[in-house]
Protein backbone atom coordinates (compact mmCIF):
# COMPACT_ATOMS: atom_id res chain seq x y z
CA UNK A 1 -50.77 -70.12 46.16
CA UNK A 2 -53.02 -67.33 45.45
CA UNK A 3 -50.58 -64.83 43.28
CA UNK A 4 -49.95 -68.52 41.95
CA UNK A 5 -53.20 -68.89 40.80
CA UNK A 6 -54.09 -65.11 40.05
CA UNK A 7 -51.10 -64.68 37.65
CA UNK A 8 -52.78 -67.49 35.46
CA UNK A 9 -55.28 -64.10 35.01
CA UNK A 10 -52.86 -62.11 33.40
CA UNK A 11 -49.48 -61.18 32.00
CA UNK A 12 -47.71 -59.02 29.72
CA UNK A 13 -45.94 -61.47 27.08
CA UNK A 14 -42.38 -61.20 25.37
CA UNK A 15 -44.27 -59.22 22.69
CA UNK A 16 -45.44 -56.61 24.98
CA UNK A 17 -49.09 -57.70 25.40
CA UNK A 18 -50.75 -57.16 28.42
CA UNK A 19 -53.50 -59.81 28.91
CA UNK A 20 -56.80 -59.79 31.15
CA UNK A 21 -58.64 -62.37 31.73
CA UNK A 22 -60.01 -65.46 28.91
CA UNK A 23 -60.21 -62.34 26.25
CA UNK A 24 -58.31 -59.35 26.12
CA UNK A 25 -54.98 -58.30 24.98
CA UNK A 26 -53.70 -54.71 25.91
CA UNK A 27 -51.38 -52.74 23.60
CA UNK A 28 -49.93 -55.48 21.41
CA UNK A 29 -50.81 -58.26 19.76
CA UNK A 30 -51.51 -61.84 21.09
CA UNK A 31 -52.94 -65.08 18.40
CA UNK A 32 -54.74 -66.15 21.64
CA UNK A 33 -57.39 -63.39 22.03
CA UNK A 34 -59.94 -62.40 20.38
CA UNK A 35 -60.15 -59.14 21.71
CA UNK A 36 -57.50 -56.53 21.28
CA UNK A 37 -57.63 -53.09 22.94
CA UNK A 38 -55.38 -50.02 22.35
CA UNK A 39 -55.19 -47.86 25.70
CA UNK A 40 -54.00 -44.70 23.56
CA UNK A 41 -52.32 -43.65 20.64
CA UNK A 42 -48.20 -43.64 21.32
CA UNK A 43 -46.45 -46.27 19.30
CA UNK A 44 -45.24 -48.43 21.97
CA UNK A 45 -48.85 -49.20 22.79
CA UNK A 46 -49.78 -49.63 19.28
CA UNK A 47 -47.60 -52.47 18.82
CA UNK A 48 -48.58 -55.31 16.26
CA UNK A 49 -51.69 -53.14 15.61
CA UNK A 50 -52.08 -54.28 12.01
CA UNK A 51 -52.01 -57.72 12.91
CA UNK A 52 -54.42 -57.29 15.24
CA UNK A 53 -56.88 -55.70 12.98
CA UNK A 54 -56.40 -58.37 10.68
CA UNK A 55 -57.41 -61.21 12.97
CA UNK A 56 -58.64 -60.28 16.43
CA UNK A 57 -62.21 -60.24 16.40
CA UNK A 58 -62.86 -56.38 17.67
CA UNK A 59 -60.41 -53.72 18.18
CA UNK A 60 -61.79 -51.48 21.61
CA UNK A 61 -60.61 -48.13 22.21
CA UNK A 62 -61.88 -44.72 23.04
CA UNK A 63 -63.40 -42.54 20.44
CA UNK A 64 -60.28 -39.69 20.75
CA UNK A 65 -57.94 -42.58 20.32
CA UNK A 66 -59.52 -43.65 17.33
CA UNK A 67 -59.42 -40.06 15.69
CA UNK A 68 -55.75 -39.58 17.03
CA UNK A 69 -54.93 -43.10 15.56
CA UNK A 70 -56.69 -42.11 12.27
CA UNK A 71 -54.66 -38.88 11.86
CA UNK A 72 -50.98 -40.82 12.99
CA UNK A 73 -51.76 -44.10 10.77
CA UNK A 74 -53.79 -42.81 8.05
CA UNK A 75 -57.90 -42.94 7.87
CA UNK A 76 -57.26 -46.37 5.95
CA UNK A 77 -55.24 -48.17 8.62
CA UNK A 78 -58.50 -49.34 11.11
CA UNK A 79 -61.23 -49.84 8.30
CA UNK A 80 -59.74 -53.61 7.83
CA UNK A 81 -61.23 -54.70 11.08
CA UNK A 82 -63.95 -54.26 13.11
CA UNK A 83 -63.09 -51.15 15.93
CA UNK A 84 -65.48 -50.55 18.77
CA UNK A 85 -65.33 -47.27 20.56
CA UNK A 86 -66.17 -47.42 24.24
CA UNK A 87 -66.56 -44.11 26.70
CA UNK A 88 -64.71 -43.98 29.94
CA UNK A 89 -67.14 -45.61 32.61
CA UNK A 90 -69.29 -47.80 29.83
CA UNK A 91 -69.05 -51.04 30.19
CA UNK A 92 -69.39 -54.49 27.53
CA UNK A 93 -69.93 -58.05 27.94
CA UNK A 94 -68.22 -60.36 26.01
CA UNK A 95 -69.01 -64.21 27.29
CA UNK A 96 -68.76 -64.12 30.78
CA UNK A 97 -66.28 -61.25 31.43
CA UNK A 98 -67.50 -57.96 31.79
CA UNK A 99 -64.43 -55.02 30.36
CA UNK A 100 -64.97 -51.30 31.54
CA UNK A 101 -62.69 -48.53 30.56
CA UNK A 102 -61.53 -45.57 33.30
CA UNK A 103 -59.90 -42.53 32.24
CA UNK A 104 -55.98 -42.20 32.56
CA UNK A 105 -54.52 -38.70 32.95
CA UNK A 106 -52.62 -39.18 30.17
CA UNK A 107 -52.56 -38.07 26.50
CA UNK A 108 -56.34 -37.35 25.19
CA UNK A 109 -58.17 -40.52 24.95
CA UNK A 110 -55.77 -42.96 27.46
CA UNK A 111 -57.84 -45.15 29.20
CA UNK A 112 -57.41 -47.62 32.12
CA UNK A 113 -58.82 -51.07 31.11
CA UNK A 114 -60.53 -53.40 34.26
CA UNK A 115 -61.57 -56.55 33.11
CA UNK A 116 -64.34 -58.86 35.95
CA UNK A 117 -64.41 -62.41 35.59
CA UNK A 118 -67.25 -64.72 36.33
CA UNK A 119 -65.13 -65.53 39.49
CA UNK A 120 -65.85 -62.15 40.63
CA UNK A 121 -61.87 -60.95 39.99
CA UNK A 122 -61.03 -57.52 39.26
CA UNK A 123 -58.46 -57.60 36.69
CA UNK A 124 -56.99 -54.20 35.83
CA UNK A 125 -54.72 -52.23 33.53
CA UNK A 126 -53.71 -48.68 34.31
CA UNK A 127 -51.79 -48.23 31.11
CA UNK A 128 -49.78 -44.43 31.36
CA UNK A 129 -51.14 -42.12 33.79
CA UNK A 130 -50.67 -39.18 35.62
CA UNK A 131 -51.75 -39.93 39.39
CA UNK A 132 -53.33 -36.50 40.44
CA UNK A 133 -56.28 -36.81 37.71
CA UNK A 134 -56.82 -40.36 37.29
CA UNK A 135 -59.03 -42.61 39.06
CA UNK A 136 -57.45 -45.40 40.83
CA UNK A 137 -59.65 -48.17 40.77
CA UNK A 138 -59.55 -51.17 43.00
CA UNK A 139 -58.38 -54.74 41.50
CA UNK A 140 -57.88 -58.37 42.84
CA UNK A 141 -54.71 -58.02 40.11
CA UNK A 142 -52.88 -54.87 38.82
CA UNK A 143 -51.35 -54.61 36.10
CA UNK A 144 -49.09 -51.33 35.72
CA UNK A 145 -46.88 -49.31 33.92
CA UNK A 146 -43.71 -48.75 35.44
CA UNK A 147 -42.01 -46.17 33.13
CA UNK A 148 -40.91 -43.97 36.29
CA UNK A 149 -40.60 -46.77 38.70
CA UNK A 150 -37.51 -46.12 40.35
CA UNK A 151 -37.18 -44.30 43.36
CA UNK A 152 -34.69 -41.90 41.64
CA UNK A 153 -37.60 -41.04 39.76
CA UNK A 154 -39.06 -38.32 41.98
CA UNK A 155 -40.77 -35.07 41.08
CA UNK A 156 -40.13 -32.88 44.42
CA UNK A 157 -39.37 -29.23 43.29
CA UNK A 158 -42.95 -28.03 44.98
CA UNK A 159 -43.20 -25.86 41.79
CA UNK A 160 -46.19 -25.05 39.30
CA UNK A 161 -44.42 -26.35 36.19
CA UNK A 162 -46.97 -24.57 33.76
CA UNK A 163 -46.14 -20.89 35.22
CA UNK A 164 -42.43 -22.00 34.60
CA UNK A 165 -43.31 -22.85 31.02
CA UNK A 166 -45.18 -19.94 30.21
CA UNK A 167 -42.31 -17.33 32.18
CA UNK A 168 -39.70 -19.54 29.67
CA UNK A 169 -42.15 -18.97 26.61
CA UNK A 170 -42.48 -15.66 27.25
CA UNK A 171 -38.85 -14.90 27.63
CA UNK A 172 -38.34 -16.56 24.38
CA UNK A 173 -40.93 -14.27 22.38
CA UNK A 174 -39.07 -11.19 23.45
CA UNK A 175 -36.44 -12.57 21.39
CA UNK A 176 -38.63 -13.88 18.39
CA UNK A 177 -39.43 -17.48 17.69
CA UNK A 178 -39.50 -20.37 20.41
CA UNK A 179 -39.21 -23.58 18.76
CA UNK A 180 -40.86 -26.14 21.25
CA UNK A 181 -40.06 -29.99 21.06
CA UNK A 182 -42.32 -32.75 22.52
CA UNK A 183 -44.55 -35.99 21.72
CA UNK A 184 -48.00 -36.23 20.13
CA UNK A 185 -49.74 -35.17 23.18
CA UNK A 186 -47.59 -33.40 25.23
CA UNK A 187 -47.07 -30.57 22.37
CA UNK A 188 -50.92 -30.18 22.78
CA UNK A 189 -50.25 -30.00 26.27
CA UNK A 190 -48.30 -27.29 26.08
CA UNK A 191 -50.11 -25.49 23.55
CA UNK A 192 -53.72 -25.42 26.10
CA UNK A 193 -51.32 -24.51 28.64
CA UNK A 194 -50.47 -21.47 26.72
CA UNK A 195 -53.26 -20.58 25.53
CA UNK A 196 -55.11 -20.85 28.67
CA UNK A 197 -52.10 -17.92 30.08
CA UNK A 198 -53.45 -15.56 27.52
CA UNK A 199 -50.51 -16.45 25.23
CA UNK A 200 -51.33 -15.20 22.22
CA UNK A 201 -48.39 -15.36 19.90
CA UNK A 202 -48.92 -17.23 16.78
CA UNK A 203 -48.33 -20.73 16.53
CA UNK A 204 -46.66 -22.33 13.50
CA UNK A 205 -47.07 -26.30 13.06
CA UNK A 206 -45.99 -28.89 10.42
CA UNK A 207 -48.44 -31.39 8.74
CA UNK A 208 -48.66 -34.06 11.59
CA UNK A 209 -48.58 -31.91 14.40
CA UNK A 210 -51.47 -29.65 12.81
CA UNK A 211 -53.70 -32.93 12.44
CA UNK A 212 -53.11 -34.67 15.65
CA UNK A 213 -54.23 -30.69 17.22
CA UNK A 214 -57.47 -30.36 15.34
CA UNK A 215 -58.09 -33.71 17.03
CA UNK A 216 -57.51 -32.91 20.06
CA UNK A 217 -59.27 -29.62 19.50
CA UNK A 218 -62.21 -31.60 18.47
CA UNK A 219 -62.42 -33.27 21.79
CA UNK A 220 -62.09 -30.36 23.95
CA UNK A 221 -58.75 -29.53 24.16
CA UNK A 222 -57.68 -25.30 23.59
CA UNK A 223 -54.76 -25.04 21.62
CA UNK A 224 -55.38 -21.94 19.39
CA UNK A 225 -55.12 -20.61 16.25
CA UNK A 226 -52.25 -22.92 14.21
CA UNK A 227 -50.69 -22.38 10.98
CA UNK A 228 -48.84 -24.40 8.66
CA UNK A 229 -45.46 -24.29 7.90
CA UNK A 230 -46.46 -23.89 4.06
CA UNK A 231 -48.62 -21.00 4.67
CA UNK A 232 -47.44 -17.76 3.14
CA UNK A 233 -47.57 -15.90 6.85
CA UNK A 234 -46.16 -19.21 8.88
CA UNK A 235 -43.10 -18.78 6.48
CA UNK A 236 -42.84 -15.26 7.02
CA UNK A 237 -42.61 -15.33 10.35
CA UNK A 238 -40.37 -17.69 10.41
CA UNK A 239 -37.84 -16.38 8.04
CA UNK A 240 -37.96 -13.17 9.70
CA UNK A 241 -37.63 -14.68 13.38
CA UNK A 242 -40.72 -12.84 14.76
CA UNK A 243 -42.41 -13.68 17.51
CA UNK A 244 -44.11 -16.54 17.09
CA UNK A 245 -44.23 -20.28 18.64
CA UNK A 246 -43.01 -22.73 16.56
CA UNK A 247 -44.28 -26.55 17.25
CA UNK A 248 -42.21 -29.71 16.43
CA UNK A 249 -42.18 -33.61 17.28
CA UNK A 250 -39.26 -34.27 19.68
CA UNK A 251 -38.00 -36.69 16.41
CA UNK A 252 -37.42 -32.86 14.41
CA UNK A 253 -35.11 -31.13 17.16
CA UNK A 254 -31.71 -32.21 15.68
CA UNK A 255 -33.31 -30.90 12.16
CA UNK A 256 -34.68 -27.71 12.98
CA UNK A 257 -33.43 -24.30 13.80
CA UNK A 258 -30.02 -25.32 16.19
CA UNK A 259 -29.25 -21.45 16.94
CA UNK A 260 -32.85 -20.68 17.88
CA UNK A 261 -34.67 -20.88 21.43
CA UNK A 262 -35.68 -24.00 22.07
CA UNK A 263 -37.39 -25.60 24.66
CA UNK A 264 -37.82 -29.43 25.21
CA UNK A 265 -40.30 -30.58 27.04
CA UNK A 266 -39.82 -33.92 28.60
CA UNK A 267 -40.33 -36.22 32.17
CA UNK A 268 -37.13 -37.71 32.29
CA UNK A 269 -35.92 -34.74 34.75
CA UNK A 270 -35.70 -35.20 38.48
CA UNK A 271 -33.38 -32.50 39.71
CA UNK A 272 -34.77 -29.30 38.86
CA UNK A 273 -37.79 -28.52 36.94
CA UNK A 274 -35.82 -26.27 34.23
CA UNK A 275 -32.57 -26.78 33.12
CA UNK A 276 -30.36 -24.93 30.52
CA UNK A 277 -28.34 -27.55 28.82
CA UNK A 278 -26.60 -24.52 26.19
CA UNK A 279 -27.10 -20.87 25.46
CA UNK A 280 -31.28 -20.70 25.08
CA UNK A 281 -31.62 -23.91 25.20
CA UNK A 282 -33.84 -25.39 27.76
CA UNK A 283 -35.23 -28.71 28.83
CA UNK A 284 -38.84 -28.52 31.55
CA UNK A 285 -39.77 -31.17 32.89
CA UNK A 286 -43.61 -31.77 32.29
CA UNK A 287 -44.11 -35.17 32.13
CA UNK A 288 -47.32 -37.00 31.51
CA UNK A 289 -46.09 -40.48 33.62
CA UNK A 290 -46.84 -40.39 37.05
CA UNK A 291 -43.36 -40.48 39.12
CA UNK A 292 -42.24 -42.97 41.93
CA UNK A 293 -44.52 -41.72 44.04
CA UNK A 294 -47.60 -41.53 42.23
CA UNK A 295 -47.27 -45.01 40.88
CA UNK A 296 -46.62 -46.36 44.41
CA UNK A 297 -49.58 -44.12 45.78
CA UNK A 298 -51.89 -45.67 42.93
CA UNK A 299 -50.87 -49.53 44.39
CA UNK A 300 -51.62 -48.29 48.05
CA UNK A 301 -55.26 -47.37 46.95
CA UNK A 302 -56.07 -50.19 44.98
CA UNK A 303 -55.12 -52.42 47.66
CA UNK A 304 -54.59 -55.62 44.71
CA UNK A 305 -53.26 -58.97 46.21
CA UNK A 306 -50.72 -59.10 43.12
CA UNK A 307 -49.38 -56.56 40.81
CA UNK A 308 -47.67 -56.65 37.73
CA UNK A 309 -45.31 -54.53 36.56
CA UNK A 310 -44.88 -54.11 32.77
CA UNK A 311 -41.15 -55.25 31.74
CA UNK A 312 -41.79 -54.80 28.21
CA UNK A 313 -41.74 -51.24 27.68
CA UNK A 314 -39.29 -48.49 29.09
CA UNK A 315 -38.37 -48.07 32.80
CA UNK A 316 -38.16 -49.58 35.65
CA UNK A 317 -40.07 -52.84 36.19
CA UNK A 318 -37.95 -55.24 38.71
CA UNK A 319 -37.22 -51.76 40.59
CA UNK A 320 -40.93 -51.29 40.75
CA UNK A 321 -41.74 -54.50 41.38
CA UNK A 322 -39.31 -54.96 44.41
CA UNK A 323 -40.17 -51.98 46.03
CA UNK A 324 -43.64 -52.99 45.95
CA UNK A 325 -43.27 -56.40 47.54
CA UNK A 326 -40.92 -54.53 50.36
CA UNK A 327 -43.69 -51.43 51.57
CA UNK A 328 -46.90 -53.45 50.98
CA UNK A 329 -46.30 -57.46 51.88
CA UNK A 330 -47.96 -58.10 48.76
CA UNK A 331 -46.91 -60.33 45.85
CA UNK A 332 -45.79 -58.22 42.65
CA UNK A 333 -43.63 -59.59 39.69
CA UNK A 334 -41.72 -57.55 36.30
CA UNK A 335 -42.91 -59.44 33.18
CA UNK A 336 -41.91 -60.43 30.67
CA UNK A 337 -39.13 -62.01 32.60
CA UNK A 338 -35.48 -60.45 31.49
């Protein structure tokens, strides 16, 4: 009777929102809110955002995930609604439900999103995190992601991942350009990572990727001195394969530079945290989801009487879900239903 009563609370619906309490839908769109919040910037979280703007009555997010969602969408996109920034650890009343944001270890800006009804519940989503640098926070309901929710999905190699990258980098420059493949966010990632090893080869960027840096930059991130592709030198060095570092969305990698040395950087690896697939061709595994583990180590701390696991977007939900239920006692569901 009580997950009964507690999953009246929240859900995530068929159209991937994730509600909290009387108010709030996380991540996509829902008629039946007024509020809509956007944990951070990747598309899958930015689902029916337009709509959303167009008829919630505030959209809350943090101030990076404004700027990144300015940059990706265009500085047009937001100005049709009214957007609220809120800092991690502020908090905003709106009725009787108090809604506080956490930080997620995640791209800049994620947040977590806890939600406190006038019946005292704590109602919270994590959205994507990284377990070792985000704060678990403890919740009558939890609502989670689940993209690495398989037991499979373990990260045991006991190996500093960012020496790896920059030994793989480094190998790469004494041939001449590394082209390096990832996701808004990660490829920023990887470029603080670099520059924080005293890294200095140049860095060559397209449009997009340039922007969605200077952002990050602008928050607090390192990621060097860019250039872009359309700049005299950027195309020099390019043309004449020096040593440079050359940064692309994981959509370019089957457009750019096949006979190069390329590195993809990516969290859907579990068996070794390098691995060749062809001739100087490479994909790490640096992953900004928490594995197995972590996201079973995040439930165990927030001690919630019912979890939800989010069905809607890639991974592992009813795994997740199951495995729950089986080390804890405690009620935990995948939903939307499949």
């Amino acid at each position: 009777m009580v997950a009964e009563s507690l999953t009246e609370k929240a859900t995530v619906t068929e159209k991937g929102a994730v509600l909290l309490g009387n108010y709030v839908a996380c991540d996509a769109f829902d008629e039946s809110k007024p509020l809509r919040v956007v944990t951070h910037a990747h598309a899958d979280h930015m689902v029916g955002l337009q709509r959303s703007i167009r008829t919630c009555e505030k959209i809350l997010t943090t101030k990076a995930t404004k700027d990144l969602i300015d940059v990706m969408r265009g500085p047009l996109f937001l100005m049709g609604g009214f957007v609220e920034t809120l800092d991690c650890g502020k908090t905003i009343q709106y009725e009787e439900e108090r809604i506080t944001f956490f930080k997620a270890d995640h791209i800049l800006g994620a947040a977590q999103v806890l939600v406190e009804d006038s019946q005292g519940k704590r109602i919270l989503f994590t959205g994507d995190f990284r377990i070792n640098e985000t704060p678990v926070i403890g919740a009558d309901i939890l609502v989670m992601e689940a993209t690495y929710g398989s037991p499979q999905c373990r990260r045991s190699f006991g190996t500093d991942l960012k020496s790896l990258l920059v030994s793989l980098v480094e190998k790469g420059l004494e041939q001449g350009i590394v082209y390096i493949f990832g996701y808004h966010g990660k490829l920023q990632e990887v470029m603080q990572i670099l520059h924080d090893a005293n890294v200095r080869a140049p860095s060559v960027v397209p449009e997009k990727v340039f922007q969605v840096s200077k952002v990050c930059e602008k928050h607090g991130m390192r990621v060097g001195r860019l250039m872009l592709l359309d700049e005299w030198e950027a195309r020099e060095l390019l043309k004449n394969n020096s040593s440079c570092l050359a940064f692309y969305h994981m959509d370019a990698r089957n457009r750019v530079s096949q006979d190069a040395f390329r590195i993809y950087v990516s969290g859907w690896e579990f068996d070794a945290p390098v691995r060749e697939v062809s001739h100087n061709e490479y994909i790490i595994a640096l992953s900004d989801h928490s594995d197995f583990d972590g996201l079973i180590e995040y439930v165990r701390r927030s001690k919630p009487q019912l979890v939800i696991t989010d069905n809607y977007r890639v991974g592992h939900a009813e795994t997740l879900a199951k495995e729950i239920h089986k080390r804890f006692g405690i009620s935990a569901v995948a939903l939307p239903k499949r």
